[in-house]
C-alpha atoms as a PDB file:
ATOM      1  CA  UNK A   1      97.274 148.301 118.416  1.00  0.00           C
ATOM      2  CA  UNK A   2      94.790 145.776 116.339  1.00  0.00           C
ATOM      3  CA  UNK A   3      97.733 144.341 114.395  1.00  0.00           C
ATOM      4  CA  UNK A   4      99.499 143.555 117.630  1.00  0.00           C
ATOM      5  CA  UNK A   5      96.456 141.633 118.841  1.00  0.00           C
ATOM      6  CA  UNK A   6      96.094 140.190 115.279  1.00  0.00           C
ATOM      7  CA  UNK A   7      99.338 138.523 114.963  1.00  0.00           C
ATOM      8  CA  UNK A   8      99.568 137.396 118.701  1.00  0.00           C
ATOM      9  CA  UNK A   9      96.015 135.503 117.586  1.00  0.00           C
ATOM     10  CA  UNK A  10      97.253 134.198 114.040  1.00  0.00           C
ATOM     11  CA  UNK A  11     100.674 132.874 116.197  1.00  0.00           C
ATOM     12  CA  UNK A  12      98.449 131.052 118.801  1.00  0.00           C
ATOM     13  CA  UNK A  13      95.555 129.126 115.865  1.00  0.00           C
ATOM     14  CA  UNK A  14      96.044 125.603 115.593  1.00  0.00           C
ATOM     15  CA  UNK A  15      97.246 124.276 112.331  1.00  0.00           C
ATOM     16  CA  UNK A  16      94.320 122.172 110.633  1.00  0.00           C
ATOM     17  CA  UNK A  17      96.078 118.829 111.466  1.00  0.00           C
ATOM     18  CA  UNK A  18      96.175 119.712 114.906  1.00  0.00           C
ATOM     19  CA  UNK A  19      92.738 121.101 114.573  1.00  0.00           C
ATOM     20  CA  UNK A  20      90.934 118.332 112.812  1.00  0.00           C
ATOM     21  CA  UNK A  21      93.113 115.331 113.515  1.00  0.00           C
ATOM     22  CA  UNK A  22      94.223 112.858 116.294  1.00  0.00           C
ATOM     23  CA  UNK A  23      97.633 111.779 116.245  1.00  0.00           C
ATOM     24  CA  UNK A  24      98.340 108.172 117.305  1.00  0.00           C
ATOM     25  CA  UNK A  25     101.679 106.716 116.981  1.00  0.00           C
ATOM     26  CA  UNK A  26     103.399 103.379 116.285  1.00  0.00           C
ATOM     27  CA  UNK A  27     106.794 103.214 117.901  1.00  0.00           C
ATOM     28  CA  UNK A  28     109.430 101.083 116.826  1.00  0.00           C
ATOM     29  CA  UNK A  29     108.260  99.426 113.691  1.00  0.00           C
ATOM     30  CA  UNK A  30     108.469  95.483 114.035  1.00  0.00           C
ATOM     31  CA  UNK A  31     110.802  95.788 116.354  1.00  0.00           C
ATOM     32  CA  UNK A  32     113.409  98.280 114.381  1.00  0.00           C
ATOM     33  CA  UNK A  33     114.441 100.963 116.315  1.00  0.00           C
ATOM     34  CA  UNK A  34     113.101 104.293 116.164  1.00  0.00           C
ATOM     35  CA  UNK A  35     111.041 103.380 113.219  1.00  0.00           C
ATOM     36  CA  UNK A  36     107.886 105.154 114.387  1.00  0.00           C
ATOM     37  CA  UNK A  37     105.362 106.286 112.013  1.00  0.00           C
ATOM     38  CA  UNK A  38     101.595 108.774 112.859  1.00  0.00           C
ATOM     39  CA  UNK A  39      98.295 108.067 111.758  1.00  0.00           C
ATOM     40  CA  UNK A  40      96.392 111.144 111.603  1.00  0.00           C
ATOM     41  CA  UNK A  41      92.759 110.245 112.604  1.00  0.00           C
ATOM     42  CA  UNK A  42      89.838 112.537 111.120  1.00  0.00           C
ATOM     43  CA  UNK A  43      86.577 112.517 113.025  1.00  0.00           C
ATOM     44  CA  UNK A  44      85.144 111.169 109.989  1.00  0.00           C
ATOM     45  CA  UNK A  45      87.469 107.966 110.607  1.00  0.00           C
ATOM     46  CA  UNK A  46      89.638 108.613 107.656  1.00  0.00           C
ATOM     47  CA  UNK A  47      93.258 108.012 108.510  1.00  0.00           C
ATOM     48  CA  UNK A  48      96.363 109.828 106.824  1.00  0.00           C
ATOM     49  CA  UNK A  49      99.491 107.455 107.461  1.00  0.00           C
ATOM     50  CA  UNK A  50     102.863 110.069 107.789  1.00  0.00           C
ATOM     51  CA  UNK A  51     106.237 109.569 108.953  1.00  0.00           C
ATOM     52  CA  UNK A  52     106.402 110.539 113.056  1.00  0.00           C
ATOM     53  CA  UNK A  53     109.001 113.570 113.493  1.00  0.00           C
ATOM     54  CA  UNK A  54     111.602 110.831 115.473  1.00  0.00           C
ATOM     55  CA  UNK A  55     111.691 108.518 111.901  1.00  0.00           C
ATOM     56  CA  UNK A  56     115.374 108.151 110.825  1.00  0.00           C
ATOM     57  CA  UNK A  57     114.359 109.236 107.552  1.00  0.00           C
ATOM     58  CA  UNK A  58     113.818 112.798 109.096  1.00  0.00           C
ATOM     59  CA  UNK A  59     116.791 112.819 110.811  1.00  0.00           C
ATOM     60  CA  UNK A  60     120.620 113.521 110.313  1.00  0.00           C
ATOM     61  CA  UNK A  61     120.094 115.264 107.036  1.00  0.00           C
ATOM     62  CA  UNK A  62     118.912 112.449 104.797  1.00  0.00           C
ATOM     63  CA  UNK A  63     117.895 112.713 101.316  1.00  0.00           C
ATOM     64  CA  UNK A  64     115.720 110.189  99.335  1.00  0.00           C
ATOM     65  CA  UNK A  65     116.883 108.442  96.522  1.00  0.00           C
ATOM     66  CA  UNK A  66     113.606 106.633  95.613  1.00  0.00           C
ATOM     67  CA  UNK A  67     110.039 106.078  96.548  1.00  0.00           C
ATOM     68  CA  UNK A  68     108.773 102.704  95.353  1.00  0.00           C
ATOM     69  CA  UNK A  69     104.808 101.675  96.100  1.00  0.00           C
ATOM     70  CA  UNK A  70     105.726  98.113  94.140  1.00  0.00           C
ATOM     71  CA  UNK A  71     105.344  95.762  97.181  1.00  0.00           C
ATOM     72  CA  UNK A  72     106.411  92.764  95.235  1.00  0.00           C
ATOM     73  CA  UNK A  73     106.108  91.380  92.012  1.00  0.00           C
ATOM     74  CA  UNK A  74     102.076  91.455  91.679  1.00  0.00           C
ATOM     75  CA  UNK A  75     101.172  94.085  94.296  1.00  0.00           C
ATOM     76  CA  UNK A  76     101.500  97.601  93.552  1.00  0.00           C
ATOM     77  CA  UNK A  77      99.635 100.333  95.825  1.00  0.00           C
ATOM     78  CA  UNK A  78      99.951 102.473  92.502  1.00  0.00           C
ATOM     79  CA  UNK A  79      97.085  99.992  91.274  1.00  0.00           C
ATOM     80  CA  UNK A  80      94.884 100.596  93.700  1.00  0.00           C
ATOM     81  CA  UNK A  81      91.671 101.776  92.146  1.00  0.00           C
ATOM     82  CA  UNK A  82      89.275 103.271  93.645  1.00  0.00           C
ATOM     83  CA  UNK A  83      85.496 103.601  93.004  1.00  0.00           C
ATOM     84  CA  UNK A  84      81.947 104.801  94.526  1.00  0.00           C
ATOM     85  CA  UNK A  85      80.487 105.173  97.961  1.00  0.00           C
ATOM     86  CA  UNK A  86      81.576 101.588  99.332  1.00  0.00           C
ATOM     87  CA  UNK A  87      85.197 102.857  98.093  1.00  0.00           C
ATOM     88  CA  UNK A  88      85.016  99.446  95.811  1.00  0.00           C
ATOM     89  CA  UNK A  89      88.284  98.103  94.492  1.00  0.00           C
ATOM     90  CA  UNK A  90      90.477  99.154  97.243  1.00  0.00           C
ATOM     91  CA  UNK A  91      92.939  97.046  98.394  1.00  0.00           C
ATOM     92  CA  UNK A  92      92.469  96.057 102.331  1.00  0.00           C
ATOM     93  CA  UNK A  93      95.421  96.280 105.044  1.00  0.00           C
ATOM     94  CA  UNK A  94      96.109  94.934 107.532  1.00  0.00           C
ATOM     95  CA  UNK A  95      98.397  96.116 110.465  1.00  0.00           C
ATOM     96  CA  UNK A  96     101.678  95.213 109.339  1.00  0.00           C
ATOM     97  CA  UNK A  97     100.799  95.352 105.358  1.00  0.00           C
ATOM     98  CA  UNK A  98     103.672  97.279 103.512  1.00  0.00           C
ATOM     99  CA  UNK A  99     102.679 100.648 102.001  1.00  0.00           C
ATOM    100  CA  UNK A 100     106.094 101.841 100.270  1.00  0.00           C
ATOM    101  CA  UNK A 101     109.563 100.911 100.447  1.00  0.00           C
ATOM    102  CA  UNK A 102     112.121 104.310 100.861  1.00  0.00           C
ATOM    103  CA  UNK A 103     115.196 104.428  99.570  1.00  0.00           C
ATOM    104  CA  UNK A 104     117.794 107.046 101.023  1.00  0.00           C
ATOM    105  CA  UNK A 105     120.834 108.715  99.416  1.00  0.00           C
ATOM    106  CA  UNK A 106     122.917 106.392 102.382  1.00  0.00           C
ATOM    107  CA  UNK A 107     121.357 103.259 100.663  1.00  0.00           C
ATOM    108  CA  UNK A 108     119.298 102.950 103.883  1.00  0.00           C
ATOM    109  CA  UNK A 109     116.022 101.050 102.800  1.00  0.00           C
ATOM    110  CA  UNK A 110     113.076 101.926 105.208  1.00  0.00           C
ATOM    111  CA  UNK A 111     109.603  99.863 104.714  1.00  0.00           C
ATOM    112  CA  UNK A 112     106.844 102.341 105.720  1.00  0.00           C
ATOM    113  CA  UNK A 113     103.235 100.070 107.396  1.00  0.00           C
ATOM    114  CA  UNK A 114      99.840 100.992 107.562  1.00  0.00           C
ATOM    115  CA  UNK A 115      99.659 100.490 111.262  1.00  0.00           C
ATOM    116  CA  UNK A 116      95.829  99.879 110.820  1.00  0.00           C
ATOM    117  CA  UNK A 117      93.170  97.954 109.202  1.00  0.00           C
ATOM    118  CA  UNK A 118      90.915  99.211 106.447  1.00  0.00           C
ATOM    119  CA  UNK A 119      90.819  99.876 103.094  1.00  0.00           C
ATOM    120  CA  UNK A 120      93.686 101.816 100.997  1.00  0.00           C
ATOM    121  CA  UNK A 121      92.044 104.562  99.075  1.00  0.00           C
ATOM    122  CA  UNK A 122      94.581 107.008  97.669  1.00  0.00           C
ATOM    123  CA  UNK A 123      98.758 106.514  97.684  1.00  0.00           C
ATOM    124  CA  UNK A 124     100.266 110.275  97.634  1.00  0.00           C
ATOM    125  CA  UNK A 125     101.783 109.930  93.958  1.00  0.00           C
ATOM    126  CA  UNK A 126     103.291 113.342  94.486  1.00  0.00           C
ATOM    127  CA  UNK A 127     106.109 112.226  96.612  1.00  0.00           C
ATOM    128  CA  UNK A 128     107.488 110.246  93.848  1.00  0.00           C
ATOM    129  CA  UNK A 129     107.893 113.328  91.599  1.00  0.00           C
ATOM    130  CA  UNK A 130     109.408 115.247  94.354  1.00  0.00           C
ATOM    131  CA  UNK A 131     110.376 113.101  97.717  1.00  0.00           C
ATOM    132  CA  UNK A 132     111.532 116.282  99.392  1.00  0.00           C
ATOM    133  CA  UNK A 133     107.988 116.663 100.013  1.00  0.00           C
ATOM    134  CA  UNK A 134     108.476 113.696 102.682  1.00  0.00           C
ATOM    135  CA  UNK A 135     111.555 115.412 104.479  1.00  0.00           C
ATOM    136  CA  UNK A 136     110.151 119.195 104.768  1.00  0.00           C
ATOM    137  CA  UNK A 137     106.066 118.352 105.019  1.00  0.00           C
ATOM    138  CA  UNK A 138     105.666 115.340 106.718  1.00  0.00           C
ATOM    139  CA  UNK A 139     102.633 115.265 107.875  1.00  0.00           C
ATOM    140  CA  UNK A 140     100.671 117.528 105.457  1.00  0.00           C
ATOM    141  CA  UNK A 141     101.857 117.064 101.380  1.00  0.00           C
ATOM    142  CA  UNK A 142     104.289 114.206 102.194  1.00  0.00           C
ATOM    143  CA  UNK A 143     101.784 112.054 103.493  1.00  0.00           C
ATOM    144  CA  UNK A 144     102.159 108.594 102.971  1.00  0.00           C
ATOM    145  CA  UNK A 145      98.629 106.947 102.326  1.00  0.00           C
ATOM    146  CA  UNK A 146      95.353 107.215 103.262  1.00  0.00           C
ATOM    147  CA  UNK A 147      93.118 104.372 104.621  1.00  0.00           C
ATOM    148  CA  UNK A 148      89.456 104.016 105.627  1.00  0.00           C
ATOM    149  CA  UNK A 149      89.077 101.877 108.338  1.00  0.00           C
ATOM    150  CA  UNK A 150      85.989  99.404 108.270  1.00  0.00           C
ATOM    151  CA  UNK A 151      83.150 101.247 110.379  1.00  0.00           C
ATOM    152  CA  UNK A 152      82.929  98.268 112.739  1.00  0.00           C
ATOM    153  CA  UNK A 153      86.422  99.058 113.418  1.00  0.00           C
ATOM    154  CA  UNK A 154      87.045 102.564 113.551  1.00  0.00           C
ATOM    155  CA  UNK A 155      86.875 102.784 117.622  1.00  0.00           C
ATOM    156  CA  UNK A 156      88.949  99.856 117.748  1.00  0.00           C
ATOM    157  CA  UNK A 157      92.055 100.636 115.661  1.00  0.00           C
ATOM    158  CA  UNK A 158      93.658 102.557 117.834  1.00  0.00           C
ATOM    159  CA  UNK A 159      94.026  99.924 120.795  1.00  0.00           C
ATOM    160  CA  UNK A 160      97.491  99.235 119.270  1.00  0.00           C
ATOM    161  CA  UNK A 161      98.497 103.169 118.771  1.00  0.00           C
ATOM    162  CA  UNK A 162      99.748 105.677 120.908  1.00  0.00           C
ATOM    163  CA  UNK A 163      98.822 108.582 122.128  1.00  0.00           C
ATOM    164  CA  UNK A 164     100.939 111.753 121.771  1.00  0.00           C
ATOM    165  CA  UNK A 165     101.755 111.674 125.424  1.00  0.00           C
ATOM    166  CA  UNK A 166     103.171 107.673 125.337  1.00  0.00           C
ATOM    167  CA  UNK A 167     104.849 108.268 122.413  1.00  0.00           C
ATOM    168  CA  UNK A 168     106.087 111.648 123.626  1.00  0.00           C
ATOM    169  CA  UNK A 169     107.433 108.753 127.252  1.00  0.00           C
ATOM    170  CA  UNK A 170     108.883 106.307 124.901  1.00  0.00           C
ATOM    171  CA  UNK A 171     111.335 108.659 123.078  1.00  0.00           C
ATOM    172  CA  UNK A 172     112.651 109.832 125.846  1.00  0.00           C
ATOM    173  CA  UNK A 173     113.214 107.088 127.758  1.00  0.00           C
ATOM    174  CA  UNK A 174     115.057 105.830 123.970  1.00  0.00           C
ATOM    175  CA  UNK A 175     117.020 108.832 124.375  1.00  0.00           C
ATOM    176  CA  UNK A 176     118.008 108.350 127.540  1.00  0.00           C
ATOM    177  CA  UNK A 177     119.073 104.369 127.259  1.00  0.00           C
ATOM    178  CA  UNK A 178     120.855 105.427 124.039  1.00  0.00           C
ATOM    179  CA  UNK A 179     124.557 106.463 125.112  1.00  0.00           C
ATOM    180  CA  UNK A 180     125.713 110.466 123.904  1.00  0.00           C
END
């Protein structure tokens, strides 16, 4: 009988991204359709920027060719280096600063934002070894980046986000516009 009540409890725990994160969403990228990407928000204001599950990169069976963090010609987020308490040398972003470029196996190329302000501290190098990573763990080891917000700020950044519930409204009132 206690391993009946133990596995109904392990079914119902939280994940620790549901437990110790917010998700907001930006839907809709600059304007691009169904371009939406999540910012987990830790209560300690550090923000982990992942694809949101309606991203076309998630969808319809796509593969990645390439992950590229070289933003132009001298700006690459693999150069960001990081150091001390005040997080000194990181590069700051702002809403619409690029964070990667994704290439997909349909020679779809998808720009991936910050969606907030702060300060770039780590660019997951992983998902350029294995970009599968993106497609099957989103949100936890295929994160994109993570950014500190400026304290000042860290209330304020997610005026422009949505909550779970909006976004939740807006893709399925994009579903139902869309024709079958």
């Amino acid at each position: 009988m206690d391993c009946v009540e133990q596995s109904n409890a392990d079914a119902e725990a939280p994940s620790v991204i549901d437990r110790y994160f917010t998700r907001w969403y930006r839907a809709d990228m600059k304007g691009k359709s169904c371009e939406d990407h999540c910012i987990l928000q830790h209560s300690n204001r550090l923000c982990v920027v992942t694809l949101a599950e309606t991203h076309p990169i998630l969808q319809d069976g796509r593969t990645i060719k390439s992950i590229n963090y070289q933003i132009s010609n001298g700006c690459s987020r693999l150069n960001n280096k990081v150091s001390g308490k005040s997080k000194r040398g990181a590069q700051f972003l702002t809403d619409f600063a690029p964070l990667c470029r994704i290439m997909c196996s349909d020679d779809k190329e998808y720009t991936i934002y910050s969606c907030i302000r702060g300060r770039l501290l780590e660019v997951n190098e992983n998902i350029l070894e294995t970009p599968n990573l993106l497609l099957e763990k989103p949100s936890t080891e295929g994160y994109i980046a993570v950014i500190l917000p400026k304290f000042e700020e860290s209330k304020s950044i997610t005026e422009n986000l949505l909550t779970r519930e909006e976004f939740e409204s807006v893709v399925s009132k994009r579903s139902l516009s869309q024709p079958p």
